[in-house]
Protein backbone atom coordinates (compact mmCIF):
# COMPACT_ATOMS: atom_id res chain seq x y z
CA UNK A 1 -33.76 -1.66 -13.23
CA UNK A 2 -32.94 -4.66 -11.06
CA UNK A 3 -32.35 -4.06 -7.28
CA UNK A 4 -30.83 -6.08 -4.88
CA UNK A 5 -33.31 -8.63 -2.43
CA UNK A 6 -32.44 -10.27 0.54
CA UNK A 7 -33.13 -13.12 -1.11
CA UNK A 8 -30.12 -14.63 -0.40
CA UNK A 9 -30.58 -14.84 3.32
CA UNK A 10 -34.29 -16.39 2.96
CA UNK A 11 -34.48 -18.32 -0.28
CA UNK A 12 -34.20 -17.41 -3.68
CA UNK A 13 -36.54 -15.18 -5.15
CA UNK A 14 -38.28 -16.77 -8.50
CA UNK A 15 -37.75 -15.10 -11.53
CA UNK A 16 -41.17 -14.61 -12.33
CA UNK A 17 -42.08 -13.15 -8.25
CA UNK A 18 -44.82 -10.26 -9.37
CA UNK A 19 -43.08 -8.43 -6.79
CA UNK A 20 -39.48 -8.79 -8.48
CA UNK A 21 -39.14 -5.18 -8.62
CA UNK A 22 -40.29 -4.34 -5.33
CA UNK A 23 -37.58 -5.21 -2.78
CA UNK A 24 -37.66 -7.08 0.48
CA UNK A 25 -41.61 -7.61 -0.36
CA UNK A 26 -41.64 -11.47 -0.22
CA UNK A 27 -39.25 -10.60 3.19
CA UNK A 28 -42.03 -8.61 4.59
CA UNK A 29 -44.44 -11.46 4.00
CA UNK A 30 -43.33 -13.90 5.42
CA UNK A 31 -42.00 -11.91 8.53
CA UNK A 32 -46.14 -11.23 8.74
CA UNK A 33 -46.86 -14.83 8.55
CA UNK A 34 -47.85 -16.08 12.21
CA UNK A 35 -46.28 -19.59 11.90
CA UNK A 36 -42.86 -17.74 10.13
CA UNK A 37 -42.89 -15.12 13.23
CA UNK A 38 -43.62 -18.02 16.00
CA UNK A 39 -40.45 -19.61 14.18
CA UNK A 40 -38.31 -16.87 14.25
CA UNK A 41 -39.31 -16.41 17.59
CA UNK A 42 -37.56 -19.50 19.15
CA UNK A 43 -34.82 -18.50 17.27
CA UNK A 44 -34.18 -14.73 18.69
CA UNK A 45 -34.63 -15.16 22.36
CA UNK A 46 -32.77 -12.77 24.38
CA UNK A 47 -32.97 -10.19 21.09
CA UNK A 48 -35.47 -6.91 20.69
CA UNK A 49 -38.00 -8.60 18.19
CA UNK A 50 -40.19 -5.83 18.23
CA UNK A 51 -37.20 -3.09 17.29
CA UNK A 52 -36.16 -5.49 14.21
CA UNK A 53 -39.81 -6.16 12.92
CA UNK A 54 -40.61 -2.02 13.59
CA UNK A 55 -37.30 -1.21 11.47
CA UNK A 56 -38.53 -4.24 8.77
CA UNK A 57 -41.60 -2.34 8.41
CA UNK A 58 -40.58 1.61 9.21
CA UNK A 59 -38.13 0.52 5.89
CA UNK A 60 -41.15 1.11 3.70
CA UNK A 61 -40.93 4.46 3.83
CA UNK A 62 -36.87 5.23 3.73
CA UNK A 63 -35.51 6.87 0.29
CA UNK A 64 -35.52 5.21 -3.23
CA UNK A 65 -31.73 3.01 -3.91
CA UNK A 66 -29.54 4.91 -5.99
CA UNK A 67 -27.35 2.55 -8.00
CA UNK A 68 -24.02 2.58 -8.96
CA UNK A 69 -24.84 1.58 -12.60
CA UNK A 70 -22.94 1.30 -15.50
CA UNK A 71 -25.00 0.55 -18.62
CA UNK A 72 -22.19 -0.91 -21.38
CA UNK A 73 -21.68 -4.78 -20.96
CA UNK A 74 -19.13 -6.19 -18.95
CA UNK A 75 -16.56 -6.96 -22.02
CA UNK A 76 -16.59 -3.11 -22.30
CA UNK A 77 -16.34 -1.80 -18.79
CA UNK A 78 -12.83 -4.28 -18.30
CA UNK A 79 -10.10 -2.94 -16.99
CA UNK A 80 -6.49 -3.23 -19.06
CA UNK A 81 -3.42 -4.44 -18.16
CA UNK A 82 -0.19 -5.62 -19.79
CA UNK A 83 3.35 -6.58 -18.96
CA UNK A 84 6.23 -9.07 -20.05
CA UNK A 85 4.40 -9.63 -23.42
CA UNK A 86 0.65 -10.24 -21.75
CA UNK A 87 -2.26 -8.65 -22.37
CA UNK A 88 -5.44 -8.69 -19.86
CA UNK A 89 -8.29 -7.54 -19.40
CA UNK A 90 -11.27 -8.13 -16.51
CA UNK A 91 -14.59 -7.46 -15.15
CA UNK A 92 -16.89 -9.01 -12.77
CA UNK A 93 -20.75 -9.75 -13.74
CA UNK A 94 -23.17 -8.16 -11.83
CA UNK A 95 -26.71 -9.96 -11.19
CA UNK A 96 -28.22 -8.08 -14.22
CA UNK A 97 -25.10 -9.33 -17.20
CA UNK A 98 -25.73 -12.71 -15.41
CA UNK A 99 -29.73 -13.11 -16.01
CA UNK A 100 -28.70 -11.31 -19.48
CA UNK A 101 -26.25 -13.79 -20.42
CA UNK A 102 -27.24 -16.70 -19.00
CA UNK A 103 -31.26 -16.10 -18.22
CA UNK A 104 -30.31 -17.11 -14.11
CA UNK A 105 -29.27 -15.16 -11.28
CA UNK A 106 -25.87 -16.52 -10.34
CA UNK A 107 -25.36 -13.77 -7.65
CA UNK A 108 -28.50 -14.79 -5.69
CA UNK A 109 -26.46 -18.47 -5.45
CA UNK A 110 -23.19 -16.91 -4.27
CA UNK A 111 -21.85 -17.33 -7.90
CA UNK A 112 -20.12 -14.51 -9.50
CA UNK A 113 -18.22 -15.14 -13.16
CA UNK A 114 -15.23 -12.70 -13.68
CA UNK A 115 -15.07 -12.10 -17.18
CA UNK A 116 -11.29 -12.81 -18.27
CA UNK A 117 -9.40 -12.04 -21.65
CA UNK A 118 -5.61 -12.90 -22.05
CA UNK A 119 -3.38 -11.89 -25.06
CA UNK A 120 -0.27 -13.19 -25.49
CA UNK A 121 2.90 -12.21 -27.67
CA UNK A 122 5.12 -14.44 -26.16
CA UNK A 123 6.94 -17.31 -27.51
CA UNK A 124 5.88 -19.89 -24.52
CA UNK A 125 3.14 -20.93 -23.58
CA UNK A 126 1.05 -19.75 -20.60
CA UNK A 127 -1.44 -21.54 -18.05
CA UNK A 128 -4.39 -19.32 -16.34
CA UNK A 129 -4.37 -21.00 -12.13
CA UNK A 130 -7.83 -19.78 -11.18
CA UNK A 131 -7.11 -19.60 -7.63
CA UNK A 132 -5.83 -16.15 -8.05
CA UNK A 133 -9.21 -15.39 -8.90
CA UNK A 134 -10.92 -17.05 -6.04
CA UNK A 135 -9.04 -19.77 -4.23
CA UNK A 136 -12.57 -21.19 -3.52
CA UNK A 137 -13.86 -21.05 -7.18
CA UNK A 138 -16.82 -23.32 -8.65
CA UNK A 139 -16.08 -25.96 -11.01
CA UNK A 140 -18.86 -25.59 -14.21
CA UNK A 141 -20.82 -28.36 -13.30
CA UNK A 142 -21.26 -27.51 -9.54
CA UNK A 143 -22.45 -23.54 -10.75
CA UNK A 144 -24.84 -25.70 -12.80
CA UNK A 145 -26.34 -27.98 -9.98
CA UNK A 146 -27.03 -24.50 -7.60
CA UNK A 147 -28.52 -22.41 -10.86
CA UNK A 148 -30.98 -25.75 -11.28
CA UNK A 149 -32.36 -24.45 -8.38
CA UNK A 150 -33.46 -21.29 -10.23
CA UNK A 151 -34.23 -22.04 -13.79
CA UNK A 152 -36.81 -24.27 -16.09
CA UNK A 153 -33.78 -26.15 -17.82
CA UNK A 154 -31.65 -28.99 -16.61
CA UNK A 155 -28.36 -29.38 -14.60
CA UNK A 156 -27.13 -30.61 -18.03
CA UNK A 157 -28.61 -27.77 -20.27
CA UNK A 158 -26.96 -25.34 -17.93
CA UNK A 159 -24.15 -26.89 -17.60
CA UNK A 160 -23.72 -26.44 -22.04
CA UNK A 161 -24.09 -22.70 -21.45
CA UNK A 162 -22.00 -22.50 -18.89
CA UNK A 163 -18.66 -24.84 -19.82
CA UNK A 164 -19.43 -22.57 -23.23
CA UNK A 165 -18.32 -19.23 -21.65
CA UNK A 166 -15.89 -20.83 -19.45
CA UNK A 167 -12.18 -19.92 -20.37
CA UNK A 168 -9.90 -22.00 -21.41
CA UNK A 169 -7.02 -22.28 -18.75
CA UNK A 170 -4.56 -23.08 -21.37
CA UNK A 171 -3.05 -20.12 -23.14
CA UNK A 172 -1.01 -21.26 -26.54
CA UNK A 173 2.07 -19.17 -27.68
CA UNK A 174 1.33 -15.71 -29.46
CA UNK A 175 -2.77 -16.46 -28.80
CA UNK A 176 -5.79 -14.84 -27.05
CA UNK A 177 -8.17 -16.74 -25.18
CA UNK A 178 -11.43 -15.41 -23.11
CA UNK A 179 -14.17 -16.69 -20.98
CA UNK A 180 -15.44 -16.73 -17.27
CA UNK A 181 -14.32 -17.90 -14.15
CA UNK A 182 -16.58 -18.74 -11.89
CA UNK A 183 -15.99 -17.14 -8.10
CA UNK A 184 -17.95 -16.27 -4.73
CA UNK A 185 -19.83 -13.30 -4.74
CA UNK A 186 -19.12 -9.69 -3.80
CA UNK A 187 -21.34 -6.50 -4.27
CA UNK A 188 -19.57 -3.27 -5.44
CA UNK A 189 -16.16 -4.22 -6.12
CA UNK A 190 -14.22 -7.03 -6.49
CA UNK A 191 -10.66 -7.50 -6.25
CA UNK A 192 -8.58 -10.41 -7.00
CA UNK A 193 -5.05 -11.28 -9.34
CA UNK A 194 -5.02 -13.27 -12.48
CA UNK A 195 -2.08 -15.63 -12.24
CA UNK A 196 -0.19 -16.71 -15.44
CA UNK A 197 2.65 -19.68 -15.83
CA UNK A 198 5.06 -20.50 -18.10
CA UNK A 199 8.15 -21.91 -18.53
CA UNK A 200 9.55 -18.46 -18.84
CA UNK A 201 7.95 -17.36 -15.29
CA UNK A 202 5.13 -16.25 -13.75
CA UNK A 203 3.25 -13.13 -13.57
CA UNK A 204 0.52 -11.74 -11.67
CA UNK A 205 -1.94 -9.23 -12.48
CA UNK A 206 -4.15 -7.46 -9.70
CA UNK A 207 -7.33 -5.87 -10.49
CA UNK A 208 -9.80 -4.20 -7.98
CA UNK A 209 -13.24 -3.95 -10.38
CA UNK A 210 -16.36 -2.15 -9.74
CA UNK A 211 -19.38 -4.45 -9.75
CA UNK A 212 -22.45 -2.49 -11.05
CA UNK A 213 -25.91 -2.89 -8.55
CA UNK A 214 -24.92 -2.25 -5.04
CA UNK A 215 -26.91 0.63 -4.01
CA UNK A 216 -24.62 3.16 -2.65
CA UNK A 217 -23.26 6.60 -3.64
CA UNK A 218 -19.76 6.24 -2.91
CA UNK A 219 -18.96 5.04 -6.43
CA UNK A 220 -19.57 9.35 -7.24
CA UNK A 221 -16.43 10.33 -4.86
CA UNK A 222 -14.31 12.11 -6.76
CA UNK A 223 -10.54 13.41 -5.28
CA UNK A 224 -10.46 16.09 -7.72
CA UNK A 225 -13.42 17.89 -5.79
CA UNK A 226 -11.56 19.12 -3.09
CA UNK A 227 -10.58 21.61 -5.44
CA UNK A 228 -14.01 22.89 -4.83
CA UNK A 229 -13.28 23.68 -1.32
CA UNK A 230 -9.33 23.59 -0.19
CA UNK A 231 -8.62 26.31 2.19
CA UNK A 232 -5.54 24.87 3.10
CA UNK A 233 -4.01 24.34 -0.43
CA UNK A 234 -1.11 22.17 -1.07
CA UNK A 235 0.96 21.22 1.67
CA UNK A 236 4.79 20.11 2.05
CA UNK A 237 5.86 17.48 4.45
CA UNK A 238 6.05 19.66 7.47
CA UNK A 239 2.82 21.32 6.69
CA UNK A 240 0.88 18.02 6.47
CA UNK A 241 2.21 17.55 9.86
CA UNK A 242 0.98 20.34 11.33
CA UNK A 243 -2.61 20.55 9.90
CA UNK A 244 -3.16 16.82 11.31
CA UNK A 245 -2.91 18.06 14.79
CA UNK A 246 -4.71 20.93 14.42
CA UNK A 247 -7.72 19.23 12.70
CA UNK A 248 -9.77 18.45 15.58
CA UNK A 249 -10.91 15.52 17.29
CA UNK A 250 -13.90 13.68 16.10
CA UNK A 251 -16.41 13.96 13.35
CA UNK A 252 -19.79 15.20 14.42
CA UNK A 253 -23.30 13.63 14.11
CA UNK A 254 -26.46 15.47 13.51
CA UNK A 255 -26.74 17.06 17.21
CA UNK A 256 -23.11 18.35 16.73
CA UNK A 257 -21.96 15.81 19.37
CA UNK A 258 -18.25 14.05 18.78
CA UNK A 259 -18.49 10.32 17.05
CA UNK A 260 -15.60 8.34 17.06
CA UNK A 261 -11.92 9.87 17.14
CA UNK A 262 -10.33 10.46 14.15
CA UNK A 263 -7.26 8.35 13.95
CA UNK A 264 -6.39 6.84 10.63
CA UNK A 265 -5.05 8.97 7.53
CA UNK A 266 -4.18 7.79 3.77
CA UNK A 267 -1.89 9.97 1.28
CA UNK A 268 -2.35 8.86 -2.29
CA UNK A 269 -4.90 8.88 -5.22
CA UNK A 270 -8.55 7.52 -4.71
CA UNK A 271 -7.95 4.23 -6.82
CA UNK A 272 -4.95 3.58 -4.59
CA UNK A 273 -6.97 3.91 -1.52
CA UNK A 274 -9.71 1.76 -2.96
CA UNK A 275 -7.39 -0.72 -4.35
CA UNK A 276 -5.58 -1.01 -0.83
CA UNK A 277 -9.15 -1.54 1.23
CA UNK A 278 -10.89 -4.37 -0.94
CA UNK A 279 -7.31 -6.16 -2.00
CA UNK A 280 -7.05 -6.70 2.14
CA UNK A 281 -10.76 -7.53 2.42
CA UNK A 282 -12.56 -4.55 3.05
CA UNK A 283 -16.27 -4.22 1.54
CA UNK A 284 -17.90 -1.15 0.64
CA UNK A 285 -20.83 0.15 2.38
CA UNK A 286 -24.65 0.37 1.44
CA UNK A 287 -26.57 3.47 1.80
CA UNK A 288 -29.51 3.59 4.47
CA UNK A 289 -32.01 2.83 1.95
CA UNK A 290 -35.65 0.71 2.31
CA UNK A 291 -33.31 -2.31 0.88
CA UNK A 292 -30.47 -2.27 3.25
CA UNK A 293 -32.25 -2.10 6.17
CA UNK A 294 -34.38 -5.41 5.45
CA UNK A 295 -31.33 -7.10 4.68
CA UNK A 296 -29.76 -5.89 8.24
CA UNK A 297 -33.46 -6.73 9.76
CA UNK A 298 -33.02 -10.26 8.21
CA UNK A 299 -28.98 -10.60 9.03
CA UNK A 300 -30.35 -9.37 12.66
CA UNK A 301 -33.19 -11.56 12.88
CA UNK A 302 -31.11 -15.14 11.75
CA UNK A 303 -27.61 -14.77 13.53
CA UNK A 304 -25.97 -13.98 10.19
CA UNK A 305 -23.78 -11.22 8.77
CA UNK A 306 -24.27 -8.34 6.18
CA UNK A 307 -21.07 -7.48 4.49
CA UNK A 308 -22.47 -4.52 2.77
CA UNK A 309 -24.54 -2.46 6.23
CA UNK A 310 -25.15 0.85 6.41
CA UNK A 311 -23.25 3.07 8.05
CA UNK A 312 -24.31 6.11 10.11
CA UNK A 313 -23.86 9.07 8.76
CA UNK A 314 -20.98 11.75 10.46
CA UNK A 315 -19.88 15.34 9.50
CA UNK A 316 -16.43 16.45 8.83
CA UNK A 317 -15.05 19.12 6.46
CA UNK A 318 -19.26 20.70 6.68
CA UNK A 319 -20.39 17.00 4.73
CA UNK A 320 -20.66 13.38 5.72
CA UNK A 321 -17.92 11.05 4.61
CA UNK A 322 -16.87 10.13 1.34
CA UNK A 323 -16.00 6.36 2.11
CA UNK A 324 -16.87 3.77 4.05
CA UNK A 325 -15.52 0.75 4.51
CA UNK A 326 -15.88 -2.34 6.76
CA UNK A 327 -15.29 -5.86 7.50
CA UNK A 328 -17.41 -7.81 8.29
CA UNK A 329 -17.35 -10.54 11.16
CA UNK A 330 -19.64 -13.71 11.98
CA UNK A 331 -22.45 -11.69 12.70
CA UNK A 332 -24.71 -7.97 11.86
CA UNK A 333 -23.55 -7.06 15.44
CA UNK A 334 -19.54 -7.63 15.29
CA UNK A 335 -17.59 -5.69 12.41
CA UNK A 336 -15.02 -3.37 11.43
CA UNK A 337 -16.11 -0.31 9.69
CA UNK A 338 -14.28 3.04 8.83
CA UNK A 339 -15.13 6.11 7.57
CA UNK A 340 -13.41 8.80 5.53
CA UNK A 341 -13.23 12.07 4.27
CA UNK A 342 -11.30 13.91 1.27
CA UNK A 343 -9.11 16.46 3.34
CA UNK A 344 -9.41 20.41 2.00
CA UNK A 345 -5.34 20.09 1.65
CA UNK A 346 -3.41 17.87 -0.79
CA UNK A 347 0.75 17.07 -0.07
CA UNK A 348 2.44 18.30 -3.05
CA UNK A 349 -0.46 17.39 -5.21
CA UNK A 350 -1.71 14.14 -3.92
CA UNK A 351 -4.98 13.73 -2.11
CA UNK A 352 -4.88 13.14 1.80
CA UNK A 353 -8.00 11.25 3.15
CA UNK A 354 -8.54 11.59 6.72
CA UNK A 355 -10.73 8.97 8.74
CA UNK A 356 -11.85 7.02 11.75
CA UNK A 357 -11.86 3.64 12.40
CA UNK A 358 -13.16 1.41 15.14
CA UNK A 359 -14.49 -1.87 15.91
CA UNK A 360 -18.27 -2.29 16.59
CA UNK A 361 -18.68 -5.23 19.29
CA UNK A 362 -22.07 -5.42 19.96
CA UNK A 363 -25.92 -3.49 19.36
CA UNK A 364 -27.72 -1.43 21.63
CA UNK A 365 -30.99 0.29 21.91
CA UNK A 366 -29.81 4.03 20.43
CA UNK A 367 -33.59 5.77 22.66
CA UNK A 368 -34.52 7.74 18.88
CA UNK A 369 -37.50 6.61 17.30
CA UNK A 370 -34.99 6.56 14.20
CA UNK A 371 -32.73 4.23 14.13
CA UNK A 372 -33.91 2.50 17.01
CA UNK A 373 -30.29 0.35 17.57
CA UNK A 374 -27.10 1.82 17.29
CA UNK A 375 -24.11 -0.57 17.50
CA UNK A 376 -21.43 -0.61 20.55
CA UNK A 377 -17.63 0.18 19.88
CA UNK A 378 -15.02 -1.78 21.32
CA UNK A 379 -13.22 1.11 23.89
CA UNK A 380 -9.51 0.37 22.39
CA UNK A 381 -10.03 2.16 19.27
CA UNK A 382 -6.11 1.88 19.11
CA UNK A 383 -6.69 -1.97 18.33
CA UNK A 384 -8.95 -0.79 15.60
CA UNK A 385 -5.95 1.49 14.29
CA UNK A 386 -3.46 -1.34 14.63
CA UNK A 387 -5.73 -3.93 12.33
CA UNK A 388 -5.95 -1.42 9.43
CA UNK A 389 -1.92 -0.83 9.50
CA UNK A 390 -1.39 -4.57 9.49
CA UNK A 391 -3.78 -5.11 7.00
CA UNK A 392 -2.14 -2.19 4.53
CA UNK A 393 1.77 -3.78 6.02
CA UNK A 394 0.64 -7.40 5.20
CA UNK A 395 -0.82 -6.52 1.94
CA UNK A 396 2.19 -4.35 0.76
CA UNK A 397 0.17 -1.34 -0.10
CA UNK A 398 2.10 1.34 1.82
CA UNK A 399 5.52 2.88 1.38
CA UNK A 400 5.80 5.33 4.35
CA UNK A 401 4.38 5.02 7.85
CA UNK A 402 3.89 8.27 10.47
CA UNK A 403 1.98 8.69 13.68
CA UNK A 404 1.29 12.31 14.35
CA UNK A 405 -0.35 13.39 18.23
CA UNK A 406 -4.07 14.63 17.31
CA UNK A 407 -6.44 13.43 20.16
CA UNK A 408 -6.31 14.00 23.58
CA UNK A 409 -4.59 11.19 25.61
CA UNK A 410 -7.67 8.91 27.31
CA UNK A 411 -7.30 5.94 29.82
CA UNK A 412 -9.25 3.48 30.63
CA UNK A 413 -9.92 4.76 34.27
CA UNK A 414 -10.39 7.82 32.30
CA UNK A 415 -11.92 7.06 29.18
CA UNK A 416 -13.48 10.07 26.16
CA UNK A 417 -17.02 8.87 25.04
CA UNK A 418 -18.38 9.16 21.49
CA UNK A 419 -22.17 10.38 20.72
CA UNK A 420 -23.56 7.29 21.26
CA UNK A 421 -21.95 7.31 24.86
CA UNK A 422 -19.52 4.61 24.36
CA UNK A 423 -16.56 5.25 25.93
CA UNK A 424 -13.05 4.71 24.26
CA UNK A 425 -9.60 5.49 25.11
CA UNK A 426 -6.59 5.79 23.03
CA UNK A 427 -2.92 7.16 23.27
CA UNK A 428 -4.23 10.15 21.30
CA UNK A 429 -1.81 9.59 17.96
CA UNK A 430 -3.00 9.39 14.08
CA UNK A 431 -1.48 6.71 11.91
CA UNK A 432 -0.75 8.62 8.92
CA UNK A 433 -0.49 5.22 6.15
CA UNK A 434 1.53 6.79 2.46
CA UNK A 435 0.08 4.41 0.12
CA UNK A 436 2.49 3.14 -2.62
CA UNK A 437 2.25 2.55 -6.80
CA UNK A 438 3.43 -0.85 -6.05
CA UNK A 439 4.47 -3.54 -3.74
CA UNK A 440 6.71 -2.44 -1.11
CA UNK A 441 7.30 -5.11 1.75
CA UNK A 442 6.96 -4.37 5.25
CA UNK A 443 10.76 -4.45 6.32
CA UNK A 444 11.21 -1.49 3.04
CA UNK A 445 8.29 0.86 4.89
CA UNK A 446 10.28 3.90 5.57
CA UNK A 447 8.85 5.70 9.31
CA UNK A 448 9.00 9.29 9.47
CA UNK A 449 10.35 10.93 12.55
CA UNK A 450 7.59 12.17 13.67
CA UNK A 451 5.49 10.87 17.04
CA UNK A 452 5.60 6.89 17.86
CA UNK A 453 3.70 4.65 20.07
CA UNK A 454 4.57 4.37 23.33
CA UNK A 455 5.40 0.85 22.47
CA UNK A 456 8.15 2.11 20.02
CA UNK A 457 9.13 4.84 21.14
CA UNK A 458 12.13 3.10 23.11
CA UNK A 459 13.28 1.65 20.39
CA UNK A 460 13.32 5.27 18.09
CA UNK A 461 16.76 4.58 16.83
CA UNK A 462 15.66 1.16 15.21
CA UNK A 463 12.70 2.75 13.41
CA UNK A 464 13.96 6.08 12.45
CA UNK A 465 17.52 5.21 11.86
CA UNK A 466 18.05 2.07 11.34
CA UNK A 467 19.05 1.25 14.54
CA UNK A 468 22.76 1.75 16.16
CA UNK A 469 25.70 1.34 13.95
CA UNK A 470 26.83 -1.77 15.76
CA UNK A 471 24.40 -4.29 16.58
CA UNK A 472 25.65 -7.53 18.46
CA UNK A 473 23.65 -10.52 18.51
CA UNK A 474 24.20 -13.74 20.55
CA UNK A 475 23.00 -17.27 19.71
């Protein structure tokens, strides 16, 4: 079973390394090397060397990866979908169906090929624009010059295999074509539209994939298990309402202390929610495995950023969360992450996800022996509420919007604190985000009358009604 290396962040790892199936070994070398430490060195001043080196090697002993695999070839793990007389299907390559199909890692070069397969019954003709796919995407012959790098065979020997299992962007009336495109990388899903063009219009297709080989256990959330333990049952409307502000504050950590306020909650199925976070950017999370933290060691260590981190573990609902999600910035210490948990209620049979989001601005030393760093949150966890509703406004992926009271009302003269003894404050509401089967654009988001911002709340009659029946402008 392959397993991910941070082999990306130092240099490739050869495909015959003895210690291929070991991961983070050739990492843990070199950090040992004197003249590689003296290096490094120079280039951390002002940062806890000895922390990141004790977590490189105190990795050695965390839990085995578990990883989301999915043993049938990407062709038969696509996903399906047709309209207007087109048929498509998709799936991204992991690093394993790329050293199977093509004997090279394309992952460990940033290269991932989405595997693409359009039918069409139409009478016109249609043309594939890759930049749906990846508005960035390689050209054959430049995912030929970087795999070089990696194999025994020639720029021009690659370059055969891979212009072979490229797709052809030019669909013919009433034909199929398949192939690959060839995009940037991501790690446990993938998310991106296949645009088709004819003279008879356009469509667009958007698919948000798993990609098989991120360690993580995530992929095993299933909405149905709240069956398992709903005390609540299924709620209308008004009950939802209520049961957010009786919920509680914050999720707890191990010592039973409150983490960060709970202040973001999603309505709708799990592939909705899922759909909605990576579509607007959103990366899944890594568990805290010997893996993950030698990439964060080595993201730490060079300035860089880890899209995929760990995320501490909190309690909610007597477990930790279900999701996590995050976004990551320019480096390990600056990101957005949230975390969430399948609710014990459901509103007239749909899942409701309730979560916390905030923005980490910064690392600190945490005083445990393990982990030795925690990061810092940015006190206006509001802000960190506000990003997540533009990204779910911008990208279309909601149909109602609600802000119910649930927190305690802190200041900054006054600020709460979290476990970690970062202090926040907040006007104390929920954004309560209904997530929609398909586009809906921001000015068609229906609010419910329930609490507003203070910023809005002014202007009620605008947001709840439509504003006054007579509305005089001047130019």
């Amino acid at each position: 079973m392959m397993r991910w290396r941070i082999s990306g962040i130092l240099r490739p790892a050869p495909l015959d390394d003895r210690d291929h199936h070991r991961p983070g070994s050739y990492a843990l070398r070199q950090v040992m090397r004197p003249d590689f430490a003296k290096a490094v060195c120079s280039k951390v001043a002002g940062r806890n060397l000895y922390v990141v080196l004790a977590s490189i090697l105190i990795a050695g002993c965390a839990t085995q990866d578990q990883l989301c695999t999915d043993a049938r070839p990407f062709r038969e793990r696509a996903q399906q979908q047709h309209r207007s007389g087109l048929f498509v299907e998709a799936s991204a390559l992991s690093r394993d169906d790329s050293i199977a199909l093509f004997g090279v890692p394309l992952n460990d070069i940033n290269v991932q090929p989405v595997w693409l397969k359009v039918t069409s019954f139409r009478e016109d003709p249609q043309w594939l624009f890759p930049k749906g796919i990846d508005s960035d995407y390689f050209p054959t012959y430049e995912v030929a010059r970087r795999a070089s790098k990696l194999s025994s065979l020639s720029e021009h020997e690659l370059y055969d295999r891979l212009s072979h299992e490229h797709i052809d962007l030019f669909i013919p009336a009433r034909a199929t074509v398949s192939g690959l495109v060839y995009a940037h990388n991501d790690e446990g899903m993938k998310a991106f539209s296949v645009e088709l063009h004819g003279p008879g219009g356009s469509e667009s297709f958007s698919f948000v994939v798993p990609v098989p080989g991120l360690p993580t256990h995530y992929f095993s959330t299933d909405e149905n298990s709240s069956q398992r333990f709903l005390d609540s049952g299924d709620l209308d409307l008004q009950g939802l309402h209520q049961w957010l502000q009786e919920i509680g504050c914050c999720p707890l950590n191990a010592e039973g202390k409150p983490g960060d306020p709970l202040n973001v909650v999603f309505v709708g199925h799990l592939d909705q929610l899922r759909a909605a976070m990576i579509a607007n950017d959103w990366d899944v999370t890594a568990p805290v495995t010997s893996t993950s933290l030698q990439r964060m060691a080595s993201a730490f260590l060079f300035g860089s950023r880890y899209r995929y981190a760990p995320i501490s573990s909190l309690q909610l609902f007597g477990r930790e969360q279900d999701l996590a999600f995050q976004k990551a910035r320019a480096i390990i210490d600056e990101r957005n992450h949230m975390r969430i948990w399948l609710a014990p209620v459901t509103l007239h049979g749909t899942p409701v996800w309730v979560g916390q989001v905030s923005r980490d601005v910064g690392v600190k030393l945490s005083g445990r022996f393990w982990p030795p760093t925690t990061h810092v949150i940015d006190p206006d966890v509001d802000d960190a509420r506000f990003y997540v509703m533009q990204d779910l406004l911008i990208g279309r992926a909601i149909e109602k919007l609600a802000f119910v009271k649930g927190l305690e009302r802190a200041t900054i003269s006054k600020p709460r604190s979290n476990a970690e003894n970062d202090p926040y404050f907040t006007d104390g509401l929920r954004a309560v985000f209904f997530l929609a089967d398909k586009p809906v654009a921001p000015s068609a988001v229906v609010i419910l009358d329930w609490a507003l911002t203070p910023a809005m709340e002014p202007y009620r009659a605008f947001y709840i009604n439509g504003g006054p029946a007579t509305v005089e402008y001047f130019d």
